[in-house]
PDB file of N, CA and C in Angstrom:
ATOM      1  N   UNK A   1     129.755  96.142 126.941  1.00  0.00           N
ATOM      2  CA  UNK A   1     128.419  96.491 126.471  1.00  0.00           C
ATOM      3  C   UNK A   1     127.971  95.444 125.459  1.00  0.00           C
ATOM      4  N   UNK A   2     126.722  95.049 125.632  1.00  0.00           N
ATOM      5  CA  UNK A   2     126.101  94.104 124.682  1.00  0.00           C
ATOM      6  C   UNK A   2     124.959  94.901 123.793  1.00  0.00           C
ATOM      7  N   UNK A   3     125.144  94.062 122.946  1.00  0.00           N
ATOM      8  CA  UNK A   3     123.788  94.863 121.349  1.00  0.00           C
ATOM      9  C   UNK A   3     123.143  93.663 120.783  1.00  0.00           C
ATOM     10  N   UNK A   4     121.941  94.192 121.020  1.00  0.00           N
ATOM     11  CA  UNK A   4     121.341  92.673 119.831  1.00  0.00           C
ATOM     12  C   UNK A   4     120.208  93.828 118.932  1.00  0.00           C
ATOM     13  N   UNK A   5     120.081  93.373 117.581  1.00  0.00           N
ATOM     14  CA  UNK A   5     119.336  93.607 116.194  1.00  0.00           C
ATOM     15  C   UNK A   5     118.804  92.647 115.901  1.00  0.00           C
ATOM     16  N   UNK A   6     117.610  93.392 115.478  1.00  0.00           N
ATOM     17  CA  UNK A   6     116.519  92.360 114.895  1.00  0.00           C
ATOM     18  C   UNK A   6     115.687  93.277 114.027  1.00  0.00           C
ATOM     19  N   UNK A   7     115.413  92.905 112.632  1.00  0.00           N
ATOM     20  CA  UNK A   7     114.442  92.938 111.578  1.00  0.00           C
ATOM     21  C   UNK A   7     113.485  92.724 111.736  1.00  0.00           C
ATOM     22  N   UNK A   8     112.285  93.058 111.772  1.00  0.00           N
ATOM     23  CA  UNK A   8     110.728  93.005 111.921  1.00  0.00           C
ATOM     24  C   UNK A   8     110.046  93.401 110.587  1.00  0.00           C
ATOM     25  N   UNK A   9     109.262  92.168 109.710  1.00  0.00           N
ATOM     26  CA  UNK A   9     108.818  93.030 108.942  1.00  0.00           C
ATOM     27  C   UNK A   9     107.241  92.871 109.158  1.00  0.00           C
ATOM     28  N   UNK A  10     106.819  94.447 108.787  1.00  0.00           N
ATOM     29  CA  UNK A  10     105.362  94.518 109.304  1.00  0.00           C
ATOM     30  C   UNK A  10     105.125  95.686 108.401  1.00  0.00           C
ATOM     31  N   UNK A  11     103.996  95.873 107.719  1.00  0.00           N
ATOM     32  CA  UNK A  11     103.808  96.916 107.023  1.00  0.00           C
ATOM     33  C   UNK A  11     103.395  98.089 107.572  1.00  0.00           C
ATOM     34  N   UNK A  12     102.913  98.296 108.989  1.00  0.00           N
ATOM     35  CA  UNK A  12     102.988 100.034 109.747  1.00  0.00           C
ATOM     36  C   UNK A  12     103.865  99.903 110.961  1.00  0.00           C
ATOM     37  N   UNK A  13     105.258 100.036 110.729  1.00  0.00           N
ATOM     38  CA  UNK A  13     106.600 100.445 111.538  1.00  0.00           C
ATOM     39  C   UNK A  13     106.659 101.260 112.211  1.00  0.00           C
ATOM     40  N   UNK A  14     105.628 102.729 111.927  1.00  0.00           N
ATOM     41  CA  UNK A  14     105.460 103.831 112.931  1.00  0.00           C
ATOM     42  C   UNK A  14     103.841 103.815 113.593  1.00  0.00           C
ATOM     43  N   UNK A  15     103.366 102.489 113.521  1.00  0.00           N
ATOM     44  CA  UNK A  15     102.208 102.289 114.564  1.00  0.00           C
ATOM     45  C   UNK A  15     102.991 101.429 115.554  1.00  0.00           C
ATOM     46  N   UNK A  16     103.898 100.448 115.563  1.00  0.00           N
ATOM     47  CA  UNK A  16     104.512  99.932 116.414  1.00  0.00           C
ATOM     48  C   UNK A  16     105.093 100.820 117.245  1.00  0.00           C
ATOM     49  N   UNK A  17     106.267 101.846 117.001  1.00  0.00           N
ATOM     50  CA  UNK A  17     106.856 102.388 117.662  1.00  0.00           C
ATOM     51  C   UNK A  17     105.954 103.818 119.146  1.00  0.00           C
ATOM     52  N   UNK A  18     104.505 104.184 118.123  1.00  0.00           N
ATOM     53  CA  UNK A  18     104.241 104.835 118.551  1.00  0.00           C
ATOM     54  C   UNK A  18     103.338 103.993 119.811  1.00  0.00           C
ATOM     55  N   UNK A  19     102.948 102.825 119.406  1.00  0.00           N
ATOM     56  CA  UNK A  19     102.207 101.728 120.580  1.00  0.00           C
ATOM     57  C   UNK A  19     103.259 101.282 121.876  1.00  0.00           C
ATOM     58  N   UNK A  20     104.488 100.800 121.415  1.00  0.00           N
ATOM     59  CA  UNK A  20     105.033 100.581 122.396  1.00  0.00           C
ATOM     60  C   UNK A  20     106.044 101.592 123.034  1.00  0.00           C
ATOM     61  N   UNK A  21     106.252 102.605 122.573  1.00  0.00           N
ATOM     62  CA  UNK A  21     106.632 104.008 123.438  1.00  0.00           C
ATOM     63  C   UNK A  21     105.786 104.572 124.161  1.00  0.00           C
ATOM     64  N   UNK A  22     103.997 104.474 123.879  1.00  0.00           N
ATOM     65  CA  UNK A  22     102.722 105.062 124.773  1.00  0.00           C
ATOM     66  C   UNK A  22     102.519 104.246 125.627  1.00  0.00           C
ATOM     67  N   UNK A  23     102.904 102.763 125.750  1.00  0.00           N
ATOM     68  CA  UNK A  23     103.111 101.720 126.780  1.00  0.00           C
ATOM     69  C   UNK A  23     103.463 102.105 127.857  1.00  0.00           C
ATOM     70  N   UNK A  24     105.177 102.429 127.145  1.00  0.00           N
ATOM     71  CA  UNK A  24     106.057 102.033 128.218  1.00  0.00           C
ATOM     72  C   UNK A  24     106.259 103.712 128.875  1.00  0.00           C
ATOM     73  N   UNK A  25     105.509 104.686 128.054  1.00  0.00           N
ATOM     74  CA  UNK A  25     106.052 105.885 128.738  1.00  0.00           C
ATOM     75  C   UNK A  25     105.760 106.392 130.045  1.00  0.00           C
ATOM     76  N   UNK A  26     104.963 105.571 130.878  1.00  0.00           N
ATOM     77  CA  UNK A  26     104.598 105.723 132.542  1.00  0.00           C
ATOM     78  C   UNK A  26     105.336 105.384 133.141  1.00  0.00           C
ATOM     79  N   UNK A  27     106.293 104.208 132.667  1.00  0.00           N
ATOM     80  CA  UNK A  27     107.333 103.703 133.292  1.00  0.00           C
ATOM     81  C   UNK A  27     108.635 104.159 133.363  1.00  0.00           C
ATOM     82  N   UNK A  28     108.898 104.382 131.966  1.00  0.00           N
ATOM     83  CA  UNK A  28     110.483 105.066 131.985  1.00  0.00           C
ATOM     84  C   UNK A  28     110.628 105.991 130.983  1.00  0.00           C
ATOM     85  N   UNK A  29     111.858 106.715 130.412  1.00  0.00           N
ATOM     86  CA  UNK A  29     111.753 107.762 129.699  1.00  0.00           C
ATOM     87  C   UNK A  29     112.016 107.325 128.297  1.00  0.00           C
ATOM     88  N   UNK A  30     111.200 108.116 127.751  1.00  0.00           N
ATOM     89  CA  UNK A  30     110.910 107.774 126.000  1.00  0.00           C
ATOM     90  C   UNK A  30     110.441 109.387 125.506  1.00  0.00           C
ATOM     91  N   UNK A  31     111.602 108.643 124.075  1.00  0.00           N
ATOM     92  CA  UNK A  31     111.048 109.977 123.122  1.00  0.00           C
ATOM     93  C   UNK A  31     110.666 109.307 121.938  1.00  0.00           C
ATOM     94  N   UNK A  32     109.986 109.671 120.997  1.00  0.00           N
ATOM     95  CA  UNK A  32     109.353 109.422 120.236  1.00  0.00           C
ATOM     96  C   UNK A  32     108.805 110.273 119.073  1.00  0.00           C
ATOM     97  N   UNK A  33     108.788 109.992 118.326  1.00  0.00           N
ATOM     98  CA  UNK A  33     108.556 110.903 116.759  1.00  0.00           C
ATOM     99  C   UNK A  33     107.877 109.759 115.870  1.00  0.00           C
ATOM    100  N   UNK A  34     107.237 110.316 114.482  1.00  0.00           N
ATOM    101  CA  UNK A  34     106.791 109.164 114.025  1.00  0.00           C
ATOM    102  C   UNK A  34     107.901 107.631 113.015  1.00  0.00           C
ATOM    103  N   UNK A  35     109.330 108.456 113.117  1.00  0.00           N
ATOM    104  CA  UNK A  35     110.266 107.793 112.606  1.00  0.00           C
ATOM    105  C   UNK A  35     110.876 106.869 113.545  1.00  0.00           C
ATOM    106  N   UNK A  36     110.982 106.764 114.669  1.00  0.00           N
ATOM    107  CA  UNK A  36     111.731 106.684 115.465  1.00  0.00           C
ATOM    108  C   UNK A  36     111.258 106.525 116.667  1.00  0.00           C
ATOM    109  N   UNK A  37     111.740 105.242 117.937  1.00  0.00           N
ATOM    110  CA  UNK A  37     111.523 105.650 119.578  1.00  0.00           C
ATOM    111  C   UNK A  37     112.735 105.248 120.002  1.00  0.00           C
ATOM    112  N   UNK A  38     113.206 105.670 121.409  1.00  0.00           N
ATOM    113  CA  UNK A  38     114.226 105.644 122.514  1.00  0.00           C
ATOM    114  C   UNK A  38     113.484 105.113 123.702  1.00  0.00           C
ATOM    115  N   UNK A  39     113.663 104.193 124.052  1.00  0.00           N
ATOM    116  CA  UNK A  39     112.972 103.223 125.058  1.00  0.00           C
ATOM    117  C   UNK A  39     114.094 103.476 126.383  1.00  0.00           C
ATOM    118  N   UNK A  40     114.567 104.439 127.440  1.00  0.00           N
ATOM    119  CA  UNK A  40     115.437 103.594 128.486  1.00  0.00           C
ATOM    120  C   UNK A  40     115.166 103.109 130.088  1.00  0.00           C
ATOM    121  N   UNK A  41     115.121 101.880 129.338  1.00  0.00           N
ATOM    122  CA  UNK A  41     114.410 100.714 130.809  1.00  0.00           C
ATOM    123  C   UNK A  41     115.567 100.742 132.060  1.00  0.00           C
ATOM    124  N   UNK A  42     115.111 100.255 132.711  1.00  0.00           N
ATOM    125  CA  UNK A  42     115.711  99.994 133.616  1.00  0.00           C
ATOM    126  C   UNK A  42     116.915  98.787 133.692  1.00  0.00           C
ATOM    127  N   UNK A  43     117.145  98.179 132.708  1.00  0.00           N
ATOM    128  CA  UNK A  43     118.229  97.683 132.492  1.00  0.00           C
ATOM    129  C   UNK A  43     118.666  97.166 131.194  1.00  0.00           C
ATOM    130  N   UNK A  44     118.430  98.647 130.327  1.00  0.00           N
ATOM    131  CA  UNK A  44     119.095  98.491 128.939  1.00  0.00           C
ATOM    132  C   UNK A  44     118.472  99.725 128.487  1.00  0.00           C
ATOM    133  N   UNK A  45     118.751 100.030 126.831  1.00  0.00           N
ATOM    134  CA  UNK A  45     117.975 100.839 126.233  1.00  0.00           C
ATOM    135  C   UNK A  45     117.636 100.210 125.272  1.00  0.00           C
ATOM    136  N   UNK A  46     116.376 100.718 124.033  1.00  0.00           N
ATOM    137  CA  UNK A  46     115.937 100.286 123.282  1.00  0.00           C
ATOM    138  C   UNK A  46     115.736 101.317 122.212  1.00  0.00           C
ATOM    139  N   UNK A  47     116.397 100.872 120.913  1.00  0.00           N
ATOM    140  CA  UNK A  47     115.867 102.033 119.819  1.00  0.00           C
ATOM    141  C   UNK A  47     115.301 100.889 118.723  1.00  0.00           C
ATOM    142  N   UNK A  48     113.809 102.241 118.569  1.00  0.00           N
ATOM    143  CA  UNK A  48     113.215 101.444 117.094  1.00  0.00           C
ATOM    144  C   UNK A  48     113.092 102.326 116.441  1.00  0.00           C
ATOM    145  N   UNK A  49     113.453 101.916 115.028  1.00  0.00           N
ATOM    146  CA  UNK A  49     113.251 102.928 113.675  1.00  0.00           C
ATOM    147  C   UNK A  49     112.431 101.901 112.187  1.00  0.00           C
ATOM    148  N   UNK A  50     111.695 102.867 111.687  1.00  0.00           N
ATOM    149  CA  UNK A  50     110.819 102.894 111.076  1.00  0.00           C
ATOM    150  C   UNK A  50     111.418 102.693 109.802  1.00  0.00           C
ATOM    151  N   UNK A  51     111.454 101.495 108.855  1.00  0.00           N
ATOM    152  CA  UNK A  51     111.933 100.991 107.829  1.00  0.00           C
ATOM    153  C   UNK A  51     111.374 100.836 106.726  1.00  0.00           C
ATOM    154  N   UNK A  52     111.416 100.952 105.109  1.00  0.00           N
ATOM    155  CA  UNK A  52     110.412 100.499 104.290  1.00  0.00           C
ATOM    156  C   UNK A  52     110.428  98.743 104.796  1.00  0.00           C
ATOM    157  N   UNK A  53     108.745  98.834 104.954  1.00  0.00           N
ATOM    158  CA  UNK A  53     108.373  97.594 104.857  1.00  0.00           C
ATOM    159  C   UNK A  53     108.850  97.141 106.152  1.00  0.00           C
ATOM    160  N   UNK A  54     109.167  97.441 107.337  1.00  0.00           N
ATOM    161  CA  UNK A  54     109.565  96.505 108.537  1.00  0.00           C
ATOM    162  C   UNK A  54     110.023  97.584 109.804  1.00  0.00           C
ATOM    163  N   UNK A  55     110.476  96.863 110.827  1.00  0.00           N
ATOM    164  CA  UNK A  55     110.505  97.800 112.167  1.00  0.00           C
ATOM    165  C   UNK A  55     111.890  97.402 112.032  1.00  0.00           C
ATOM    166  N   UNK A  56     113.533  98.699 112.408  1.00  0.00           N
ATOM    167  CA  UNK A  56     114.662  98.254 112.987  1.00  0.00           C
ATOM    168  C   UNK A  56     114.677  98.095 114.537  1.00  0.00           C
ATOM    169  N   UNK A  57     115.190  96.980 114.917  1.00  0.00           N
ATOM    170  CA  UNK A  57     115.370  97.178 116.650  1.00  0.00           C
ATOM    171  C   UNK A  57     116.671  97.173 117.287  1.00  0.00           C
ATOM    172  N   UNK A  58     117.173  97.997 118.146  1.00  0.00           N
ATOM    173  CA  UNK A  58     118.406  98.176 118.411  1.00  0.00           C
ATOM    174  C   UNK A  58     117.939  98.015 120.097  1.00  0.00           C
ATOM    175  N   UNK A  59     118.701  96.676 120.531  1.00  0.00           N
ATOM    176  CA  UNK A  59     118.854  96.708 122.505  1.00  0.00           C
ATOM    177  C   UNK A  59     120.249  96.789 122.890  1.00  0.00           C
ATOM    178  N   UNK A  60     120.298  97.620 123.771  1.00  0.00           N
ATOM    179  CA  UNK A  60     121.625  97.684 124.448  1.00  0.00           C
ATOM    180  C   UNK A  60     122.064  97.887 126.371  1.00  0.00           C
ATOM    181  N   UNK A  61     122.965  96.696 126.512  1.00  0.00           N
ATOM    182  CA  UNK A  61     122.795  96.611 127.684  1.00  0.00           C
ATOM    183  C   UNK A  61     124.275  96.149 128.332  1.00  0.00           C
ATOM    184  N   UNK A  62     124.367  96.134 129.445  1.00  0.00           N
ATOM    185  CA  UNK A  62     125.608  96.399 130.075  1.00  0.00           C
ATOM    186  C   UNK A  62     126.069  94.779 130.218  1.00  0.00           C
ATOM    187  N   UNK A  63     125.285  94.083 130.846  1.00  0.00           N
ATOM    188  CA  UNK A  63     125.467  92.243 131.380  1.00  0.00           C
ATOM    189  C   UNK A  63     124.510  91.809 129.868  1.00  0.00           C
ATOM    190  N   UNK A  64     125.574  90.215 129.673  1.00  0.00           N
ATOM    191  CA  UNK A  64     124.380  89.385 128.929  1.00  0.00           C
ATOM    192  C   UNK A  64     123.328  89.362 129.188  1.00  0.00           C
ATOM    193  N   UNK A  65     122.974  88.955 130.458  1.00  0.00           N
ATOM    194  CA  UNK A  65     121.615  88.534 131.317  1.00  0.00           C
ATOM    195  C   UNK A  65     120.506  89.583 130.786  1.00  0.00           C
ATOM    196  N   UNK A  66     120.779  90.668 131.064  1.00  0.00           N
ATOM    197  CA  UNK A  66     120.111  91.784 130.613  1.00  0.00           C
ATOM    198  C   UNK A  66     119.720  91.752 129.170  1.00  0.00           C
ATOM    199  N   UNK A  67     120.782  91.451 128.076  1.00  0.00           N
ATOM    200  CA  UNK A  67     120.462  91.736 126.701  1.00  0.00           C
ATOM    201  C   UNK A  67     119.804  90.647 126.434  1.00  0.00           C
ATOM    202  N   UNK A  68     119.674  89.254 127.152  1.00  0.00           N
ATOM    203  CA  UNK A  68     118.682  88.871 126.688  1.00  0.00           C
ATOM    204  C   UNK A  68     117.176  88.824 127.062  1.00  0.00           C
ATOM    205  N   UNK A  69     117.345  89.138 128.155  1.00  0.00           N
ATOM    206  CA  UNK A  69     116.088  89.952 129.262  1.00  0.00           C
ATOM    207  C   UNK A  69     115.280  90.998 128.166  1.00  0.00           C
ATOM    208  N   UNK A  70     115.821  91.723 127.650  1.00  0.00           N
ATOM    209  CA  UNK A  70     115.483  92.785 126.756  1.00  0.00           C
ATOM    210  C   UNK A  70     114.653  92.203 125.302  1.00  0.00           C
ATOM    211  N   UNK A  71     115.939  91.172 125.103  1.00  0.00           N
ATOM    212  CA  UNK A  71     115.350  90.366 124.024  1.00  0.00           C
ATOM    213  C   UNK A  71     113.662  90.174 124.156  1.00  0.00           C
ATOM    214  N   UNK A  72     113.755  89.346 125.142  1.00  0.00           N
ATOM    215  CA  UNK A  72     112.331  88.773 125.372  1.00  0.00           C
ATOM    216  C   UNK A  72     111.148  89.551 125.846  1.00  0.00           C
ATOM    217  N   UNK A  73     111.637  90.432 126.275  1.00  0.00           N
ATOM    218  CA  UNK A  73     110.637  91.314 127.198  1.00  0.00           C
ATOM    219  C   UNK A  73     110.471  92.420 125.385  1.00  0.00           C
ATOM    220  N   UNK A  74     111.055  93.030 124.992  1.00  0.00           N
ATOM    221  CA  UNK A  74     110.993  93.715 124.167  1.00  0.00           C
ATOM    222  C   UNK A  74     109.997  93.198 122.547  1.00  0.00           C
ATOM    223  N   UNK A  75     110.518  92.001 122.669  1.00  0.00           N
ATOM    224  CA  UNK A  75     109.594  91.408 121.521  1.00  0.00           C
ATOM    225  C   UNK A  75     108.826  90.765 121.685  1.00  0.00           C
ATOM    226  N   UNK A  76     107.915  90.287 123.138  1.00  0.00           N
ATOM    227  CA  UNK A  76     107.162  89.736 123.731  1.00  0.00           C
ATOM    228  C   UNK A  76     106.264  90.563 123.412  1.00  0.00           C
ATOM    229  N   UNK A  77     106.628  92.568 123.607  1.00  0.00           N
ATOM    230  CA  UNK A  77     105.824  93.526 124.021  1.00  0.00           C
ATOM    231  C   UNK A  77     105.362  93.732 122.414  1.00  0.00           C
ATOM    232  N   UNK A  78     106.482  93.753 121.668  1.00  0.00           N
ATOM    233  CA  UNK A  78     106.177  94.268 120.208  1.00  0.00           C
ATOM    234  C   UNK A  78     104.670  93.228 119.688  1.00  0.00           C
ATOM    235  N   UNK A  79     105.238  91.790 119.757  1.00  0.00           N
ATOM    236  CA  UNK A  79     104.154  90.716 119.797  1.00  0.00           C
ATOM    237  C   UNK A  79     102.572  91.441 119.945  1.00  0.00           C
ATOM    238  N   UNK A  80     102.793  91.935 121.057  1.00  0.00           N
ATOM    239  CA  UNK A  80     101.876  92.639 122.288  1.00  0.00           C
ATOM    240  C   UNK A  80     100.681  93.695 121.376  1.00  0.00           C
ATOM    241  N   UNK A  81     101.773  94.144 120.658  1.00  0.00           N
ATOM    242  CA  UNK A  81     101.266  95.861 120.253  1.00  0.00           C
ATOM    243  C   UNK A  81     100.593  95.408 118.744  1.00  0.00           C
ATOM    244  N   UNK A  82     101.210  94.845 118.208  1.00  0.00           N
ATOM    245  CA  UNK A  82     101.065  94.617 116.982  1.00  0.00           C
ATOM    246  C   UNK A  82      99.290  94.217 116.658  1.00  0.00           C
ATOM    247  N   UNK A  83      98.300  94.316 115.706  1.00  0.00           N
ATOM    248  CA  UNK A  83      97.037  93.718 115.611  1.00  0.00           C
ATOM    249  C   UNK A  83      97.013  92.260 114.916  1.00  0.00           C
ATOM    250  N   UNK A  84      97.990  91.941 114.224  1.00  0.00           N
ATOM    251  CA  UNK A  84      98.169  90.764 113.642  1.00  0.00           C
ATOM    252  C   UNK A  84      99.645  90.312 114.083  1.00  0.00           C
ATOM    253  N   UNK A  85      99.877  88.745 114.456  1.00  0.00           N
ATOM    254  CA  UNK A  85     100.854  88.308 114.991  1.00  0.00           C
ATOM    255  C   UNK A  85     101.949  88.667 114.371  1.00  0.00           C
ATOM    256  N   UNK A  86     103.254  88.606 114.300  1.00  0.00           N
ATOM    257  CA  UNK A  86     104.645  89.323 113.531  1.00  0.00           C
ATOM    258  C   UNK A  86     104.766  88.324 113.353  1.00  0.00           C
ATOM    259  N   UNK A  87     105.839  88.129 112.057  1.00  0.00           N
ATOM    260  CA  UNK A  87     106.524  86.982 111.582  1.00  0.00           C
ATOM    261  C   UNK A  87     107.494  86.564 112.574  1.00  0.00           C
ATOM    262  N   UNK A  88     108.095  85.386 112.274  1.00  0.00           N
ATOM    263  CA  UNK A  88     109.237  85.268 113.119  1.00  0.00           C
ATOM    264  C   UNK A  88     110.494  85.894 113.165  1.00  0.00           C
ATOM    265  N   UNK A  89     111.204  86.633 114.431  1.00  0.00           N
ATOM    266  CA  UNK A  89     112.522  87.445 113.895  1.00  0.00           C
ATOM    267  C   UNK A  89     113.089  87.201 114.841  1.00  0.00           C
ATOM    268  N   UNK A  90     114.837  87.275 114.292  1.00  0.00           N
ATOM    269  CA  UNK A  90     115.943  86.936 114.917  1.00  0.00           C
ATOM    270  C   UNK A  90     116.774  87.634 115.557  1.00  0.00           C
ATOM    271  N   UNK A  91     117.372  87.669 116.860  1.00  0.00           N
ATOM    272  CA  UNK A  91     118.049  88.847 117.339  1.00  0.00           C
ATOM    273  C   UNK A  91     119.327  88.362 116.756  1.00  0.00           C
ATOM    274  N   UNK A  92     120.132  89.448 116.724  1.00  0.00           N
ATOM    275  CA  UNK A  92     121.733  89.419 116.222  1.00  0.00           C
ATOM    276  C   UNK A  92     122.283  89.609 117.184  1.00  0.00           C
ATOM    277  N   UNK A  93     123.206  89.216 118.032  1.00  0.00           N
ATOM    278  CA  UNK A  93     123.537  89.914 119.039  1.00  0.00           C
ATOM    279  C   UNK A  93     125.448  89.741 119.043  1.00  0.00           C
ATOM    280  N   UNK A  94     125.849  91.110 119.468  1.00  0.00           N
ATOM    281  CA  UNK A  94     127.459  91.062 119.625  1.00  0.00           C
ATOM    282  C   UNK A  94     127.626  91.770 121.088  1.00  0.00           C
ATOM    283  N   UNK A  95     128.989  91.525 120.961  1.00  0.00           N
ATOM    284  CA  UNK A  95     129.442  92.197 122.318  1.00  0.00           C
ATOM    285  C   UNK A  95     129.956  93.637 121.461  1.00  0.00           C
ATOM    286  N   UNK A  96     130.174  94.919 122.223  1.00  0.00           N
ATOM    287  CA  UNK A  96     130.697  96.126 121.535  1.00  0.00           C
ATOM    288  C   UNK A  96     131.920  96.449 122.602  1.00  0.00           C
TER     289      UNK A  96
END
């Protein structure tokens, strides 16, 4: 299993989560609260939580290929949602 983290800082963390969980919820299954979303795609899952001052992102996925698939597709989307561009952020990524 692979994991990558990434720090986002943005000052409304639960407008992100609630934008890109109303996205993606036609597609696959998501829960969502204003603390918190559970994203699970079709080839990984995704958790975001709501931080002072920034978004946590948690991807997790079975093949590399995938976790970085996730990478990009996931913060492409955040990019996406956001009204002002995000700073730049770094995925962390380990094997578990």
């Amino acid at each position: 299993m692979f994991v990558s983290t990434a720090q986002i800082a943005t000052d409304n963390p639960q407008r992100l989560i609630t934008r890109l969980c109303k996205h993606w919820s036609h597609k696959f299954s998501v829960i969502c609260d204003e603390q918190q979303g559970e994203i699970e795609l079709n080839i990984g899952h995704c958790l975001l939580k709501a931080l002072e001052g920034g978004l946590h992102v948690r991807l997790q996925a079975a093949e590399e290929e995938q976790i970085q698939h996730l990478q990009t597709v996931v913060g492409d989307h955040l990019q996406r949602m956001d009204s002002k561009p995000l700073p730049d952020f770094v995925w962390n990524r380990q094997a578990s």
